[in-house]
Protein backbone atom coordinates (compact mmCIF):
# COMPACT_ATOMS: atom_id res chain seq x y z
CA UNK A 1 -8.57 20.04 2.29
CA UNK A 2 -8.97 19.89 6.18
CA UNK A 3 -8.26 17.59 8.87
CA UNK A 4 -8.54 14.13 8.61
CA UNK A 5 -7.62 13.06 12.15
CA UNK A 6 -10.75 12.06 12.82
CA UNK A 7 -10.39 8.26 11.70
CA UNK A 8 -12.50 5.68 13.59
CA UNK A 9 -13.37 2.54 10.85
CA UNK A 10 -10.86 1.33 8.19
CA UNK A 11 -10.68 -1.28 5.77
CA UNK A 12 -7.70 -2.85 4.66
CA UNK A 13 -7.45 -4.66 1.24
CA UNK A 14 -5.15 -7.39 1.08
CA UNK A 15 -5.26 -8.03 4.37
CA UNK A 16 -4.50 -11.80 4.48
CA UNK A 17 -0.76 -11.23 3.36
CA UNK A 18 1.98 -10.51 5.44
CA UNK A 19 1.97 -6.80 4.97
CA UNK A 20 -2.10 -6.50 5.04
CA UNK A 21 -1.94 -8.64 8.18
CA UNK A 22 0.39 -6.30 10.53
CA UNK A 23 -1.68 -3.07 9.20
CA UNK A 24 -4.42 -4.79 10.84
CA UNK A 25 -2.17 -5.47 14.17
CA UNK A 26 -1.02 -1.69 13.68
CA UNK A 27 -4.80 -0.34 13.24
CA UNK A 28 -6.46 -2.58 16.19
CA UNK A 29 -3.46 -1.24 18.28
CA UNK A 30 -5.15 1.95 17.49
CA UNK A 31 -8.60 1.44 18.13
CA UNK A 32 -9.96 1.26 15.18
CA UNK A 33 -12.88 -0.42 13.80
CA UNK A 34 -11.39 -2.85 11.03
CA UNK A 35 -13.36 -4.48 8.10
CA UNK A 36 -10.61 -6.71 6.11
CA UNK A 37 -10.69 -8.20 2.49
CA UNK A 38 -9.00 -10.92 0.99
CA UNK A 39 -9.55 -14.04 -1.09
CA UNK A 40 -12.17 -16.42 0.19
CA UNK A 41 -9.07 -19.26 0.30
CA UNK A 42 -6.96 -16.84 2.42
CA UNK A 43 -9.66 -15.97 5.12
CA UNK A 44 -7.85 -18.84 7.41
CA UNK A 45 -4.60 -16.70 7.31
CA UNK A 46 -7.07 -13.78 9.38
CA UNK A 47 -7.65 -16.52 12.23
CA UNK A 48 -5.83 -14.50 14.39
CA UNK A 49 -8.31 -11.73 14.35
CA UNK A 50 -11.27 -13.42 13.28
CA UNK A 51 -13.09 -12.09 16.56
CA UNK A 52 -11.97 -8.55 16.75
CA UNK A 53 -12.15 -7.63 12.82
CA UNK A 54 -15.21 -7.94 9.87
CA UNK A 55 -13.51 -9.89 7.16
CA UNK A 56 -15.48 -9.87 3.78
CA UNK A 57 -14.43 -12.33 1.71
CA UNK A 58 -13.99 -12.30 -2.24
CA UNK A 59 -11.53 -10.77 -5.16
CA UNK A 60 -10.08 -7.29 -4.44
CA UNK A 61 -11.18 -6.06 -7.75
CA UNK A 62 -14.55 -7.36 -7.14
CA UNK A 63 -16.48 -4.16 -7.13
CA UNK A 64 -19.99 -5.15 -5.16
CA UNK A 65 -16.98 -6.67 -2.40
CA UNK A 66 -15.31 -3.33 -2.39
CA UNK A 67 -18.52 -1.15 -2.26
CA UNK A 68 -19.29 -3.05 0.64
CA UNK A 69 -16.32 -3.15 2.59
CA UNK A 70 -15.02 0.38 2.31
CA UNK A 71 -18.92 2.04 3.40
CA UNK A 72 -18.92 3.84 6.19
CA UNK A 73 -14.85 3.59 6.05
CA UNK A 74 -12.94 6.77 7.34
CA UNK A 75 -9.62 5.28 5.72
CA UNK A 76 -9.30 2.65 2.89
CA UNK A 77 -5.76 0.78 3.07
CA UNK A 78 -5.11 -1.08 0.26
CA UNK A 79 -2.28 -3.37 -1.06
CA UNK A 80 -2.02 -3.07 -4.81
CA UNK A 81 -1.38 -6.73 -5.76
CA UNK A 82 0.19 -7.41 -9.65
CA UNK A 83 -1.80 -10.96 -9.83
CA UNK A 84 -2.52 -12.42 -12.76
CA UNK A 85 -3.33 -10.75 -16.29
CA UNK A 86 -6.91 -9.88 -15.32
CA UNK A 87 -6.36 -5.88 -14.34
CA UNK A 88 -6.18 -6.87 -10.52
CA UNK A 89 -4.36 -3.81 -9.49
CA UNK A 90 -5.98 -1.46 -11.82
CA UNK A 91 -9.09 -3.14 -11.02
CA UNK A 92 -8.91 -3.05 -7.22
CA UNK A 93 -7.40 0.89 -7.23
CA UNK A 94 -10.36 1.59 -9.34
CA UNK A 95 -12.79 0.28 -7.46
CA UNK A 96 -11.98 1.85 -3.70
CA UNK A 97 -11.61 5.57 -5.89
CA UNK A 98 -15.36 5.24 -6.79
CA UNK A 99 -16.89 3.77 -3.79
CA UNK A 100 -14.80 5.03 -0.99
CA UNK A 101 -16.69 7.50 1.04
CA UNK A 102 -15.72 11.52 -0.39
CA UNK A 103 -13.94 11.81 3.19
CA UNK A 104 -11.99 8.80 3.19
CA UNK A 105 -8.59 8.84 3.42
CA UNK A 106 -6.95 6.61 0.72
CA UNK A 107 -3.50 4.82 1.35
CA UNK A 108 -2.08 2.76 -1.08
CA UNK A 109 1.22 0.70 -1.00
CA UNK A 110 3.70 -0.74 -3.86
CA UNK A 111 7.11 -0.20 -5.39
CA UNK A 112 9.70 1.58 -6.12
CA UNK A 113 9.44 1.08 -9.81
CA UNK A 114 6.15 3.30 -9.78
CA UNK A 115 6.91 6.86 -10.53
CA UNK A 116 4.85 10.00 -9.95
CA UNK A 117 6.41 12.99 -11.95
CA UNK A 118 9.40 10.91 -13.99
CA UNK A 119 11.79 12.81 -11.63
CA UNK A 120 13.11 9.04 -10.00
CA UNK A 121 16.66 8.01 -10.53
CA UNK A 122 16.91 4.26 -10.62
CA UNK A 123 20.32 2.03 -11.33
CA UNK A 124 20.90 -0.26 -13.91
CA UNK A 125 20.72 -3.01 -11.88
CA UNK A 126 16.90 -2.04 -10.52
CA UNK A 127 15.96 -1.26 -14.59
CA UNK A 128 17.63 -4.64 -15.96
CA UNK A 129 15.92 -6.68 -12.94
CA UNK A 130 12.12 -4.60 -13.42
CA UNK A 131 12.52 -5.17 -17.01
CA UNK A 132 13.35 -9.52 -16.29
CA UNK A 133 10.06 -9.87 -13.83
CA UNK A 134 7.68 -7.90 -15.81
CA UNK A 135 8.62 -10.30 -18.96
CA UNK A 136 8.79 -13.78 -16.88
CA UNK A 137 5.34 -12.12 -15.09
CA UNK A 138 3.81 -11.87 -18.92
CA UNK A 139 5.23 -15.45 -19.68
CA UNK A 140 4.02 -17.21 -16.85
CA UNK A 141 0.50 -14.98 -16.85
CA UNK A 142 1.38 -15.07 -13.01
CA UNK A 143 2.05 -11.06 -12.40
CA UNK A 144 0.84 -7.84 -14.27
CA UNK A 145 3.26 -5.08 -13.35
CA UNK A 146 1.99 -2.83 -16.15
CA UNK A 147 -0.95 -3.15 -14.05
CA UNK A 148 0.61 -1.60 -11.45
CA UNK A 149 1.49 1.17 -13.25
CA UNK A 150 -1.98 2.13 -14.83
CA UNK A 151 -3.38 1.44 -11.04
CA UNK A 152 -1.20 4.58 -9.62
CA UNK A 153 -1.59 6.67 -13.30
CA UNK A 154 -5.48 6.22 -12.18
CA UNK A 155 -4.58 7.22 -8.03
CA UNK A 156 -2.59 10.06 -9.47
CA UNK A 157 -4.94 11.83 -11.62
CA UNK A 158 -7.90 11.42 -8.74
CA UNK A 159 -8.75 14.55 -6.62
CA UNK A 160 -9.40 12.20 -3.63
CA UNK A 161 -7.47 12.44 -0.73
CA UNK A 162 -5.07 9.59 -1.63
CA UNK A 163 -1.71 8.67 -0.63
CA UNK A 164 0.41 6.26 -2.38
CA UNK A 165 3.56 4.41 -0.17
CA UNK A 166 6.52 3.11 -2.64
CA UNK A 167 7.95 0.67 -0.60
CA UNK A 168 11.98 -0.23 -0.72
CA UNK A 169 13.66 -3.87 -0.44
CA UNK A 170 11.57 -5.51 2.30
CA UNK A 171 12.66 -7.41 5.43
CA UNK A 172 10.93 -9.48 8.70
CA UNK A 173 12.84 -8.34 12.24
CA UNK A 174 11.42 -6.10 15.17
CA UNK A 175 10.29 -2.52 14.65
CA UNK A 176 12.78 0.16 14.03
CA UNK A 177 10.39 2.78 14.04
CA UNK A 178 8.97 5.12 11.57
CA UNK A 179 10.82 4.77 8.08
CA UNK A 180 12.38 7.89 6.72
CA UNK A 181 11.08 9.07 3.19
CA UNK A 182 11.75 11.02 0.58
CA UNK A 183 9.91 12.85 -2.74
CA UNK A 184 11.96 10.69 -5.61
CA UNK A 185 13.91 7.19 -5.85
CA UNK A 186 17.67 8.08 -5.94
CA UNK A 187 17.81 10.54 -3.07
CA UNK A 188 20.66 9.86 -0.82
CA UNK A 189 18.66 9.11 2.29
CA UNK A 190 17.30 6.39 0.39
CA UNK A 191 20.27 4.50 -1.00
CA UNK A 192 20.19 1.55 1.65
CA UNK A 193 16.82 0.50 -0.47
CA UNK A 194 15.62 -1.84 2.81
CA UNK A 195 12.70 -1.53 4.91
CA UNK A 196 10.93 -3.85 7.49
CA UNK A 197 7.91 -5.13 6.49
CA UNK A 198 6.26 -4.63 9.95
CA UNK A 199 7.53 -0.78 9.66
CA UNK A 200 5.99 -0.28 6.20
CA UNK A 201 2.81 -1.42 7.45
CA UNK A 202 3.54 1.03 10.33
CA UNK A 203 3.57 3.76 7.76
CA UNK A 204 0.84 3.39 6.07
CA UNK A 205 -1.43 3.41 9.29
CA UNK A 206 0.54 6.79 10.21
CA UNK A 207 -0.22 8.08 6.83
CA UNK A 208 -4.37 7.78 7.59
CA UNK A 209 -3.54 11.42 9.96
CA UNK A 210 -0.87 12.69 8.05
CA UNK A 211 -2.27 15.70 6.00
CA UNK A 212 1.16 16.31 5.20
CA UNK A 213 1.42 13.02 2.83
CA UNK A 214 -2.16 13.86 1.02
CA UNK A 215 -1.59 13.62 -2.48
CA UNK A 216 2.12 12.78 -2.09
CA UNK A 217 4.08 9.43 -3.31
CA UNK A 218 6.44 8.78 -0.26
CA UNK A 219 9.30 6.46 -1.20
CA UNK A 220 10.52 4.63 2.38
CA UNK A 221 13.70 3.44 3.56
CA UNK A 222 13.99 1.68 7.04
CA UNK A 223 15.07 4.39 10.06
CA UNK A 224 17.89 2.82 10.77
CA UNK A 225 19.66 2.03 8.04
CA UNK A 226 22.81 3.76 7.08
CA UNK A 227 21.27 5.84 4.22
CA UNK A 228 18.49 7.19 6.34
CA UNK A 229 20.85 7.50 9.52
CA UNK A 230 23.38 9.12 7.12
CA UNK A 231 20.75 11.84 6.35
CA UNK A 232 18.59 12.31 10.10
């Protein structure tokens, strides 16, 4: 598939939330050109960064907003979002796999209820509580995570150079580094299920030059928690 080292200009969707807004601390650490989208409402939450990024403002699953924020984009980060019962996720996924340039490298983050092969081992207690929000996220009409699910069905069967990050538990506190993955929920080096949020955000960015993780579905656990130190 070759090298894809070479990234200069990335756009990060979602990047008004808390883990969209330390990809963008991550990726201007870097160098990197960054073009940012989030809601129009949220664009105060970019303040911060207002002179160093582009922020286009409008829905995520807008497709004329995501055609022009990923061009000329050498990696497309985006947060898949389960809002609302209008497709968001689906929507938004679709959208940066048709107008993403060919080269792009395409990072996506979410849970660890998504599931690539059907190989994932997950406890009762993660199946009773997935099954409880998805209903009360129907009820309310606040959160789609169906959506979710068809968003990564529709990463999955792409031949782009995509990468999607299942994130564990998540936590604010310093850096601890890299996070330790592995290929399926219910590995061992997994089992302290906690991450910090600043370190997931950390991944992603290292996944942009990690050919390695090109069409792979990392799930993440913090580096030093007991599972992962357990397993070094």
């Amino acid at each position: 598939m070759g090298s894809t080292n070479q990234i200069r200009k990335v756009c990060i969707i979602g990047a008004s939330g808390k883990l969209g807004q330390y990809m963008v601390r991550h990726a201007l650490e870097r160098g990197y050109e960054v073009v940012g989208v989030c809601r129009e409402r949220s664009v105060p939450k970019l303040a911060e960064f207002a002179d160093r990024i582009t922020i286009v403002p409008g829905p995520t699953n807008d497709r004329d907003v995501i055609r022009q924020a990923v061009a000329g984009c050498d990696g497309v980060l985006t947060v898949l979002v389960p809002w609302g019962v209008q497709q968001y996720s689906s929507g938004t996924a679709q959208a940066v796999l048709d107008h993403a340039e060919p080269h792009a490298r395409l990072i996506f983050s979410c849970g660890w209820h998504i599931t690539r092969d059907g190989k994932d081992q997950y406890s009762w207690k993660f199946k009773t509580a997935l099954q409880l929000a998805t209903r009360l996220g129907r009820l309310l009409r606040a959160v789609e995570i169906d959506d979710q699910v068809e968003a990564c069905r529709r990463i999955f069967a792409s031949n782009r150079l995509w990468t999607v990050v299942r994130g564990s538990d998540l936590e604010e506190g310093e850096s601890q580094g890299l996070p330790e993955w592995s290929h399926h929920i219910g590995d061992p080096i997994l089992a302290s299920n906690l991450t910090r949020r600043v370190d997931f955000a950390l991944f992603m960015i290292e996944a942009l030059t990690d050919d390695l993780l090109i069409q792979e579905a990392p799930a993440i656990v913090g580096r030093l928690t007991t599972s992962a130190q357990a397993h070094a």
